[in-house]
Each structure stands twice: as structure tokens, then as C-alpha cells.
C-alpha atoms as a PDB file:
ATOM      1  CA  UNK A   1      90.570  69.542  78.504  1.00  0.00           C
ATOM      2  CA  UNK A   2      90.492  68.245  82.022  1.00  0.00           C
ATOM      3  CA  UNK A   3      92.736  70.247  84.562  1.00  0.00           C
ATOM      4  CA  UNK A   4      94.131  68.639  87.577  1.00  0.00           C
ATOM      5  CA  UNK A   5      93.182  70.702  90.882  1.00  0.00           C
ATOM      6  CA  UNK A   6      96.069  69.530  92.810  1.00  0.00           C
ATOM      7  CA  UNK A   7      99.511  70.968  91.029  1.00  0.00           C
ATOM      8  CA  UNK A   8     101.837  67.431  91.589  1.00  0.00           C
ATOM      9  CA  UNK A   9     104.587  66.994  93.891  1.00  0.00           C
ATOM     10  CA  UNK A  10     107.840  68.813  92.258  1.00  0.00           C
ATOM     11  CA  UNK A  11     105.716  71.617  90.111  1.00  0.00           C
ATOM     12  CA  UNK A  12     105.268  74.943  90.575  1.00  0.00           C
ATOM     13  CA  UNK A  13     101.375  75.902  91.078  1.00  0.00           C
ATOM     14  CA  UNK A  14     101.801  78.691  88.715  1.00  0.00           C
ATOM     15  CA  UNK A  15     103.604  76.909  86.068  1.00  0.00           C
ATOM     16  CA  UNK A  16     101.745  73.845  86.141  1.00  0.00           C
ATOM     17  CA  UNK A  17      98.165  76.495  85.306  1.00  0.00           C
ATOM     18  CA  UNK A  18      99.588  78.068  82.707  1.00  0.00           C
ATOM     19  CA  UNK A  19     100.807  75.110  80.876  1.00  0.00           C
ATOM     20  CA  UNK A  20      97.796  72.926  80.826  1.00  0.00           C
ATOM     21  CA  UNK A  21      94.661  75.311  81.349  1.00  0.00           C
ATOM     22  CA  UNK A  22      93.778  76.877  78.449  1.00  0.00           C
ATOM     23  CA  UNK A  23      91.723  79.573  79.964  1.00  0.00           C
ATOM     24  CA  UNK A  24      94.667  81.363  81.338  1.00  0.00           C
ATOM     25  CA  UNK A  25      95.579  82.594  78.041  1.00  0.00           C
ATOM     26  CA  UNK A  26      92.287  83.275  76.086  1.00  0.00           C
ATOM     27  CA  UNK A  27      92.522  86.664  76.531  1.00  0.00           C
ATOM     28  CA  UNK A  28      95.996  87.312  74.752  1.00  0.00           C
ATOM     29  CA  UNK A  29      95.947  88.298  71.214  1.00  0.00           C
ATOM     30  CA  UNK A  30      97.988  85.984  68.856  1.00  0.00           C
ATOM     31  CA  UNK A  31     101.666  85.848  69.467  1.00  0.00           C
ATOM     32  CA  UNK A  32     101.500  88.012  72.544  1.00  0.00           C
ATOM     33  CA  UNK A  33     103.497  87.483  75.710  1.00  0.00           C
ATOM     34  CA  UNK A  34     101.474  86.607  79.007  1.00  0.00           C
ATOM     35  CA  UNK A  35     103.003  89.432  81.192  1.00  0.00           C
ATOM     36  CA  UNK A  36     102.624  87.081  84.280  1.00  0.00           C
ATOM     37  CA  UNK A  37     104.784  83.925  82.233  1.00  0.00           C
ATOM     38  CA  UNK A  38     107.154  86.673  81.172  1.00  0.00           C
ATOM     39  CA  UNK A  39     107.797  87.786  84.979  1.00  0.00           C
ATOM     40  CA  UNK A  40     107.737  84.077  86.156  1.00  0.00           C
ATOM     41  CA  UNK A  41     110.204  83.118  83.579  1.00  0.00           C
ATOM     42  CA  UNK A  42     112.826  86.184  84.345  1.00  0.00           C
ATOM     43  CA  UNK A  43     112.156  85.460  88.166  1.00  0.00           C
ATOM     44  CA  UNK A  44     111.858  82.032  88.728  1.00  0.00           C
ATOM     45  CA  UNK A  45     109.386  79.335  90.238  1.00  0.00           C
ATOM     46  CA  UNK A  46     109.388  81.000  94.040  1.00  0.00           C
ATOM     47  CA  UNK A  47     106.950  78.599  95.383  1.00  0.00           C
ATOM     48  CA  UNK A  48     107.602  74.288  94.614  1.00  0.00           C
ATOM     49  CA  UNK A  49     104.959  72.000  95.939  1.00  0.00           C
ATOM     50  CA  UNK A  50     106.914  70.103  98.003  1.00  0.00           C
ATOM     51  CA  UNK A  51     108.034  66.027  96.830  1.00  0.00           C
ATOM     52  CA  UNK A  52     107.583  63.454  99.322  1.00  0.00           C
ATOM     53  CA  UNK A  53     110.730  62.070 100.644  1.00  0.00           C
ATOM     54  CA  UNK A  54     111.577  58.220  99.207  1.00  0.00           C
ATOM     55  CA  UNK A  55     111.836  55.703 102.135  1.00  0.00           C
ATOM     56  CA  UNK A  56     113.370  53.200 100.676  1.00  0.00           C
ATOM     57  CA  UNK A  57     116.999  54.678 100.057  1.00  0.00           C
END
């Protein structure tokens, strides 16, 4: 599985890992919780990357 480097516009960096690297979770037994996606889900996304503004509106 390919993971982009750059997380895109509107995504939060952490978010974006978690969901399409696979690596992040190999260490969790079946079923378990990832203690950091727990946190980020009671807490929220603190950090967006930023969308570019549209020009045309």
C-alpha cells in the first residue's frame, strides 16, 4: 500500500496516517483500541492542513 507523504488540503495529518498506513496499527492485538485514535477521537482534529482559497467565487 502506497502512502501519500503530503496529508491533502482539508485533512488532519494525524487522521489521514492512521487511516491509510497500515503500520500505525501493527502493533495492536485484535480488536484493541489505538490509545492515540481513542484520544484524537474524544478530542478532536486540533491541527487541519489548511485548503486553498477558490478564486473564482
Amino acid at each position: 500500500m502506497v502512502v501519500s507523504v503530503q496529508t491533502p488540503p482539508g485533512e488532519c495529518p494525524q487522521c489521514w496516517q492512521h487511516a491509510h498506513d497500515r503500520r500505525v496499527h501493527r502493533h495492536l492485538g485484535p480488536r484493541e483500541d489505538c490509545p492515540s485514535c481513542v484520544d484524537h477521537l474524544r478530542n478532536g482534529c486540533p491541527n487541519i492542513v489548511p485548503k486553498k482559497k477558490s478564486g473564482w467565487w
